[in-house]
N, C-alpha and C. Protein backbone atom coordinates (compact mmCIF):
# COMPACT_ATOMS: atom_id res chain seq x y z
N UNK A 1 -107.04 29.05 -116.96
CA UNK A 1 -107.65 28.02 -117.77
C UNK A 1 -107.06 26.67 -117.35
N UNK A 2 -107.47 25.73 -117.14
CA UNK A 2 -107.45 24.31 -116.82
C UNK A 2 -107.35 23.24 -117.92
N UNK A 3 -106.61 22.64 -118.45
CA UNK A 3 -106.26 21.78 -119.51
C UNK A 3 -106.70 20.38 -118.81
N UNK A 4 -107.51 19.61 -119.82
CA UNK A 4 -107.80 18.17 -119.56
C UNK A 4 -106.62 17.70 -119.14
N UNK A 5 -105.81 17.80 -120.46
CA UNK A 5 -104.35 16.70 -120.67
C UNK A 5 -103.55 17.91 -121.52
N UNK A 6 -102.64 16.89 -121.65
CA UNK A 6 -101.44 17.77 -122.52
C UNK A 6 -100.77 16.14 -123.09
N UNK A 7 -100.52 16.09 -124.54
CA UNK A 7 -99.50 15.28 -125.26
C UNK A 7 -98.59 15.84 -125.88
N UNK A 8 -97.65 15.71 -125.49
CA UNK A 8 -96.36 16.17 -126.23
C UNK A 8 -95.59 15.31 -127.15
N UNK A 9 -94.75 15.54 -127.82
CA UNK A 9 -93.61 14.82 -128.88
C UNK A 9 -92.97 14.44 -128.04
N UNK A 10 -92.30 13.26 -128.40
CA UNK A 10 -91.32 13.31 -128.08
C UNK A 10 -89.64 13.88 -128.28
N UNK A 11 -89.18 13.46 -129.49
CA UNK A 11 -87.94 14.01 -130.22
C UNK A 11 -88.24 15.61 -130.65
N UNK A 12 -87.50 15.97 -129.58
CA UNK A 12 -87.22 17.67 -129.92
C UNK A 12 -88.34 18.06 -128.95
N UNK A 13 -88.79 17.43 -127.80
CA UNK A 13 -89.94 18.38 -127.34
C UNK A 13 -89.66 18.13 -126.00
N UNK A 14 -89.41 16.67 -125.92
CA UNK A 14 -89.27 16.00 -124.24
C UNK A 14 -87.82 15.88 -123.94
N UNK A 15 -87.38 16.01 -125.57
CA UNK A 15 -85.76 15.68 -125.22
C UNK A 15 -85.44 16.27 -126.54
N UNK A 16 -83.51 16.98 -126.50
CA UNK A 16 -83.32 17.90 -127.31
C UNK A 16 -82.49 16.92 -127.98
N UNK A 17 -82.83 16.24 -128.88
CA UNK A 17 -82.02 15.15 -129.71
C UNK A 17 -82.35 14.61 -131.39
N UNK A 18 -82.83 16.12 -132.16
CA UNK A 18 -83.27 16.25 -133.15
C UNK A 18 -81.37 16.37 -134.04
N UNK A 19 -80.79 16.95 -133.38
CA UNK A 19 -79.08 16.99 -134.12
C UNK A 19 -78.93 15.26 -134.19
N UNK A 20 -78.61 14.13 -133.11
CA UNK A 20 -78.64 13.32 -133.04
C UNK A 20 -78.94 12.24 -134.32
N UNK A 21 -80.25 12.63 -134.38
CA UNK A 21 -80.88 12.02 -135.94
C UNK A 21 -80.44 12.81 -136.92
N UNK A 22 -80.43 13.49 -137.20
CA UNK A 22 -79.54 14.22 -138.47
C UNK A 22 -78.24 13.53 -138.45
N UNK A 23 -77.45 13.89 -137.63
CA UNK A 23 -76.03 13.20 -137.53
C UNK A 23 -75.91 11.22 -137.89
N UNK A 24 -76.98 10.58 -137.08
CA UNK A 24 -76.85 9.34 -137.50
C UNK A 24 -77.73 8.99 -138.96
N UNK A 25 -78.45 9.90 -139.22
CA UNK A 25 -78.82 9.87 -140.97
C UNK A 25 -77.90 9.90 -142.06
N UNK A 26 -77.15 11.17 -141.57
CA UNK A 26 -75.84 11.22 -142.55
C UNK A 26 -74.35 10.21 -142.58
N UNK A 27 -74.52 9.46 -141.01
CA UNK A 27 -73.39 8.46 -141.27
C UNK A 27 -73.74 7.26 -141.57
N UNK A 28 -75.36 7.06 -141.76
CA UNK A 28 -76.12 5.76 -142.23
C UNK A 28 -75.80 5.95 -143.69
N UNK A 29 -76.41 7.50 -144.18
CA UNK A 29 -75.84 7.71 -146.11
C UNK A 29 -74.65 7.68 -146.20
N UNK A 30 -73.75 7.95 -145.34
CA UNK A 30 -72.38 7.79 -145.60
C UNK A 30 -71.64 6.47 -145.81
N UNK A 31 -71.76 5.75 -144.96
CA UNK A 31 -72.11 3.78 -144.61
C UNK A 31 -72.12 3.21 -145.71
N UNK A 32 -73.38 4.03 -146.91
CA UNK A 32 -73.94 3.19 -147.79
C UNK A 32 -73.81 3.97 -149.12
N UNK A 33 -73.03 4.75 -149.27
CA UNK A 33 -72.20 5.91 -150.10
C UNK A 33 -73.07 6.81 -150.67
N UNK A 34 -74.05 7.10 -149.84
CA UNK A 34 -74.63 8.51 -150.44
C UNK A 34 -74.73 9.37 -149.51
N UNK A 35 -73.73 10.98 -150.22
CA UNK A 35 -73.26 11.72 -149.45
C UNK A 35 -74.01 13.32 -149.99
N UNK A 36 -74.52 14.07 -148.63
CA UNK A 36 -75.41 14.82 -149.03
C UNK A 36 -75.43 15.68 -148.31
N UNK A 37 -75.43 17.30 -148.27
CA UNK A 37 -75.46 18.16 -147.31
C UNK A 37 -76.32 18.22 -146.72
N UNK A 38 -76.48 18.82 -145.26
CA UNK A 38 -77.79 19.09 -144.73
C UNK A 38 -78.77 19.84 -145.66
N UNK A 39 -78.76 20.39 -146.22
CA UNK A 39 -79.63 21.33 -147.15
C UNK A 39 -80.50 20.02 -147.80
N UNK A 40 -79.59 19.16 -148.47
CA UNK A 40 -80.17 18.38 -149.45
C UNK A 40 -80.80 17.43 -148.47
N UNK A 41 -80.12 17.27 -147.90
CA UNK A 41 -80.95 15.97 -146.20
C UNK A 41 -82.59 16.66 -145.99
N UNK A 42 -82.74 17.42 -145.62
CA UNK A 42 -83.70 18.38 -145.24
C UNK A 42 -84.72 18.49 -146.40
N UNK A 43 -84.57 18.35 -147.67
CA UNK A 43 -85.82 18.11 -148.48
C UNK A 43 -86.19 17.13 -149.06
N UNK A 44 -85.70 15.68 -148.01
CA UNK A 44 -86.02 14.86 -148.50
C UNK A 44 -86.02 14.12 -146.84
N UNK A 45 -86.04 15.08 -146.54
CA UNK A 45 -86.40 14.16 -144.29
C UNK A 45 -87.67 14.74 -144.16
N UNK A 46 -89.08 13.90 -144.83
CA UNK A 46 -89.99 14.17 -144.37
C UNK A 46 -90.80 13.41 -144.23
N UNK A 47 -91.90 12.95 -143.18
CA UNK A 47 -92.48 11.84 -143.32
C UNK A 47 -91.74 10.64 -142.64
N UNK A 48 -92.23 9.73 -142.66
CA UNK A 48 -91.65 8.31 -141.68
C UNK A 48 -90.67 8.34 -142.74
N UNK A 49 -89.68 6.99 -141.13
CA UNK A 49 -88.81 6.38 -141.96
C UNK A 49 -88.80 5.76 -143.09
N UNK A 50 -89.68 5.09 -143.22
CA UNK A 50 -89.99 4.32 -144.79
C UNK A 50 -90.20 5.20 -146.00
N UNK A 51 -90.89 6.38 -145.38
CA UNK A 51 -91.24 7.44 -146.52
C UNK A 51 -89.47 7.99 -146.85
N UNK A 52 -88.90 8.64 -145.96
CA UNK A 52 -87.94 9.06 -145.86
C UNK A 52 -86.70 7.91 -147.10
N UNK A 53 -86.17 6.72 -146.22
CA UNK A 53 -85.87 5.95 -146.73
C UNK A 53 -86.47 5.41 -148.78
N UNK A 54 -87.60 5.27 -149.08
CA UNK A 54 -87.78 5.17 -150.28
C UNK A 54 -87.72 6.78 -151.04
N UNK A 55 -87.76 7.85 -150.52
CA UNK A 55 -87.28 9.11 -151.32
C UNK A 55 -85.51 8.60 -151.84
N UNK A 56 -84.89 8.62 -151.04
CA UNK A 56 -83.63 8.31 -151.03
C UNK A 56 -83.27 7.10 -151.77
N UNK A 57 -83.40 5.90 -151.76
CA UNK A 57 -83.21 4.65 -152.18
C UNK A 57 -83.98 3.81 -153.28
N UNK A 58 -85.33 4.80 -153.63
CA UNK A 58 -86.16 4.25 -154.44
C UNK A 58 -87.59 3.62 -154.16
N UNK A 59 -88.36 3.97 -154.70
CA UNK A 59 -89.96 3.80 -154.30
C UNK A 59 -89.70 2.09 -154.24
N UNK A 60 -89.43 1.78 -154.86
CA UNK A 60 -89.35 -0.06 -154.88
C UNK A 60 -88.56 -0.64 -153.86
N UNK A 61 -88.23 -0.02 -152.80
CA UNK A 61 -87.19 -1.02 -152.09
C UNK A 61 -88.44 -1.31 -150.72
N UNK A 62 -87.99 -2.83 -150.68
CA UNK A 62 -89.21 -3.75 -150.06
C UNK A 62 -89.17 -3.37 -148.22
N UNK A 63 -90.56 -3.95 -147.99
CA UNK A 63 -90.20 -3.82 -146.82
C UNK A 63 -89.36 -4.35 -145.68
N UNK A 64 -88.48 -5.44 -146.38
CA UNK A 64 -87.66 -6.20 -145.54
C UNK A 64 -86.91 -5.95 -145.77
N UNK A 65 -85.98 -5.23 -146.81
CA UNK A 65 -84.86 -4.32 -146.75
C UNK A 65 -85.41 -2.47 -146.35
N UNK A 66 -86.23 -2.35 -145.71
CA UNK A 66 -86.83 -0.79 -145.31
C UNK A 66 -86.46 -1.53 -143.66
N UNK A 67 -86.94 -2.45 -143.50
CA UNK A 67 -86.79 -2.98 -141.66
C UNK A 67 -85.93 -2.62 -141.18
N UNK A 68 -84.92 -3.69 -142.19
CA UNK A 68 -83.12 -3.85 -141.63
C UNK A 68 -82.63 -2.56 -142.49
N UNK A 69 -82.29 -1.46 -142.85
CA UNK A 69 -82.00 0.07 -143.12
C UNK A 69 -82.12 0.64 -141.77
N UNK A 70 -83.80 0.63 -141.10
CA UNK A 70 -83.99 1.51 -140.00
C UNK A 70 -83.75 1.24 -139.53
N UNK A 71 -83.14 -0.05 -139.12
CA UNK A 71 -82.83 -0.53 -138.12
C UNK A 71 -81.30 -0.21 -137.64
N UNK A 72 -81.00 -0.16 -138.19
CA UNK A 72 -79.45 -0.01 -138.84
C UNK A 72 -79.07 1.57 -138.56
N UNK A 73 -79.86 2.41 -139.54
CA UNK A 73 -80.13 4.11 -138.72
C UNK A 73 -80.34 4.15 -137.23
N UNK A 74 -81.41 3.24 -136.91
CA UNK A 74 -82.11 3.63 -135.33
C UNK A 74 -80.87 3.29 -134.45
N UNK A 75 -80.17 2.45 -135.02
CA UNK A 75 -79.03 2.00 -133.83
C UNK A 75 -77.75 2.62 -133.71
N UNK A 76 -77.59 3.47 -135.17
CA UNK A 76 -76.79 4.79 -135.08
C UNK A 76 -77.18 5.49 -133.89
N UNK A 77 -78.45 6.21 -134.05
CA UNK A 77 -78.71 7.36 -133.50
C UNK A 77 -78.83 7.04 -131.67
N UNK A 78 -79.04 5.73 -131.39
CA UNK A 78 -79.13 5.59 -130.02
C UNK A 78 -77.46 5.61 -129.69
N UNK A 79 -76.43 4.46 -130.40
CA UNK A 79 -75.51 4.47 -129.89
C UNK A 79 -74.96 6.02 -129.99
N UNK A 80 -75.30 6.96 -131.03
CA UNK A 80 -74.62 8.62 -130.53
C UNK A 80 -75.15 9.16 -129.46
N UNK A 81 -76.35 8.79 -129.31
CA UNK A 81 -77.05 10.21 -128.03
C UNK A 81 -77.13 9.32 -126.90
N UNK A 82 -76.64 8.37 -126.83
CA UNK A 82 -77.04 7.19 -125.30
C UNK A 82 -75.72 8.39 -124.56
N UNK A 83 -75.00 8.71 -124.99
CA UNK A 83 -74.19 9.14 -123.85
C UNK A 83 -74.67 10.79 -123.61
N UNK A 84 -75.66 11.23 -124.13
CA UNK A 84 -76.32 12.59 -124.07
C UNK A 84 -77.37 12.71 -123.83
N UNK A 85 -78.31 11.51 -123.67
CA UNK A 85 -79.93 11.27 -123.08
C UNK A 85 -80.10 12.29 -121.99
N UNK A 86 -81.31 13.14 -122.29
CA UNK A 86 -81.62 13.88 -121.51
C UNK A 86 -82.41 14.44 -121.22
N UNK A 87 -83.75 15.13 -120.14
CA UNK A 87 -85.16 16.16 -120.89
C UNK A 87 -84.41 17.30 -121.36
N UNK A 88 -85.34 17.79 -121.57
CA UNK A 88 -84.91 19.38 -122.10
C UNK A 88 -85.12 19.86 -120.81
N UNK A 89 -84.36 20.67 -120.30
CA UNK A 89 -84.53 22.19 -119.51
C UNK A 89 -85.70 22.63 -119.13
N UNK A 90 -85.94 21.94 -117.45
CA UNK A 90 -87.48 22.32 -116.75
C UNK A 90 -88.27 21.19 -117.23
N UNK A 91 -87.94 20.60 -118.08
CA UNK A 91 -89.26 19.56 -117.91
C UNK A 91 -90.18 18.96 -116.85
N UNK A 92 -89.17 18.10 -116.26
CA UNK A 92 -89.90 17.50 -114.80
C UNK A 92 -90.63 18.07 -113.59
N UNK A 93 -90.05 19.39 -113.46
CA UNK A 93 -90.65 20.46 -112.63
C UNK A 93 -91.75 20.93 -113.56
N UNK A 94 -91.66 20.99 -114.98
CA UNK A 94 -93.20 20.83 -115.60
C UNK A 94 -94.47 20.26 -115.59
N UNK A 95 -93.81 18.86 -115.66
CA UNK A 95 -95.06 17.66 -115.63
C UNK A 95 -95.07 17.31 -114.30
N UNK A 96 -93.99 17.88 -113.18
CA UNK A 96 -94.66 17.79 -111.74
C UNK A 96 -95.97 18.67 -111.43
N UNK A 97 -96.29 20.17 -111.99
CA UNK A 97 -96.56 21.10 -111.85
C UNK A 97 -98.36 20.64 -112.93
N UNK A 98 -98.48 19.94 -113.79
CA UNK A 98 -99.41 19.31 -114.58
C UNK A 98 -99.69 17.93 -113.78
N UNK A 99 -98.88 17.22 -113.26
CA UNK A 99 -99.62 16.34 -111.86
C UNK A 99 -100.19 17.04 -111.12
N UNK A 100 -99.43 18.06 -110.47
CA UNK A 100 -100.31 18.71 -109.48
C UNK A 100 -101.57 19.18 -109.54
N UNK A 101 -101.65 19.39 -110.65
CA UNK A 101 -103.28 20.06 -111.06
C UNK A 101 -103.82 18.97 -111.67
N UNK A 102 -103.58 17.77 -111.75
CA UNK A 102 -104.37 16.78 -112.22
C UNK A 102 -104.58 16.61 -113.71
N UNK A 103 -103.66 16.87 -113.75
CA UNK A 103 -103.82 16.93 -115.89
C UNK A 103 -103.27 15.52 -116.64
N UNK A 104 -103.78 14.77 -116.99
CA UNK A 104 -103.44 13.88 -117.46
C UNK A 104 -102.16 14.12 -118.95
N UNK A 105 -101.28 13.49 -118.95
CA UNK A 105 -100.15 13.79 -119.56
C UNK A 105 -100.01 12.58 -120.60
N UNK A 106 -99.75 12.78 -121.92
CA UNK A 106 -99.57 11.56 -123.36
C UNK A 106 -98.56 12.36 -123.22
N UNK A 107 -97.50 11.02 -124.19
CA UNK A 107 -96.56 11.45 -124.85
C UNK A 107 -96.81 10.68 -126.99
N UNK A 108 -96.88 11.75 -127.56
CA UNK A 108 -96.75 10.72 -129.15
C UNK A 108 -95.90 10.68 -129.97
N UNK A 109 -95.35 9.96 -130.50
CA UNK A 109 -93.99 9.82 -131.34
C UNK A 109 -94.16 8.96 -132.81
N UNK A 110 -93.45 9.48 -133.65
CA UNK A 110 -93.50 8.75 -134.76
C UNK A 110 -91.97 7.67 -134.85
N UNK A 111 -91.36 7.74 -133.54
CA UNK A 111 -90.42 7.27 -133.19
C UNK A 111 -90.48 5.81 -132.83
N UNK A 112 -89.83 4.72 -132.97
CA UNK A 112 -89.47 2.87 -133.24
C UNK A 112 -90.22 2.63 -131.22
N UNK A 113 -90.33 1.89 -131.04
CA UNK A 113 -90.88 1.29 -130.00
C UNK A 113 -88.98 0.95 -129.53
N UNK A 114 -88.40 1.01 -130.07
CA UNK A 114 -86.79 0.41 -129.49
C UNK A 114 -86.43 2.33 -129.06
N UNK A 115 -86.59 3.33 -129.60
CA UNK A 115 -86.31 4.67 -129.35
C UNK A 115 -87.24 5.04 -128.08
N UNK A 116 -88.54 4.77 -128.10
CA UNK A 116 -89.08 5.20 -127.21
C UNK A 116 -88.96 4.30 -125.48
N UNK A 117 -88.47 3.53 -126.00
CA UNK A 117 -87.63 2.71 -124.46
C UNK A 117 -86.64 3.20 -124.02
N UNK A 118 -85.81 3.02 -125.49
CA UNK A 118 -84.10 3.87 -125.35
C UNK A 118 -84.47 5.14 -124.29
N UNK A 119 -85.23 6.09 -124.84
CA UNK A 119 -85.82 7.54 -123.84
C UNK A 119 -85.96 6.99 -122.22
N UNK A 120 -87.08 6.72 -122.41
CA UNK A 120 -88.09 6.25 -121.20
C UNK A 120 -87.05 5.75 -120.24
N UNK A 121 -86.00 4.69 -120.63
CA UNK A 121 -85.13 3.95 -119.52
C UNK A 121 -84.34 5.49 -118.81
């Protein structure tokens, strides 16, 4: 069978750096003194950052304090995994192998335009 295209995720699909964000989530709640096990992290990490962020902090917190928060998270999580950036295992010999057959390749992310550079570089 012959595939048009293929789009993949990015976080956790193109690259194994789903621990990464967990880890800089919990030292962003830690930062700002709310301290929470993964268990409790996990039913309330769903949905965008903003969604994510107002579970946690309150439906009312504006969007110019939601900016500077993620921003603040996003720069956790790059400064932990910048020294661990990586594909996952076989990738490139993947999407060499989907060039070769002419398959046009997306990538989609619900990930900051500053994360998806961070990757890409």
């Amino acid at each position: 069978m012959k595939y048009k295209g293929v789009i993949f995720d990015m976080d956790g699909t193109l690259i194994d750096n789903m621990s990464y964000h967990e880890e800089s989530w919990m030292q962003f709640l830690q930062n700002r003194g709310v301290f929470m096990t993964s268990e409790e992290f996990d039913k309330v990490h769903k949905g965008t950052i903003t969604e994510v962020l107002r579970k946690i902090f309150g439906q009312d917190l504006d969007v110019a304090t939601i900016k500077k928060m993620a921003h603040e998270k996003e720069s956790l999580y790059r400064d932990m995994y910048r020294p661990q950036v990586k594909e996952i295992d076989g990738l490139f010999d993947f999407l060499e192998h989907l060039r070769s057959t002419d398959t046009k390749i997306a990538m989609a992310t619900m990930s900051d335009q500053h994360n998806v550079s961070f990757v890409m570089d």
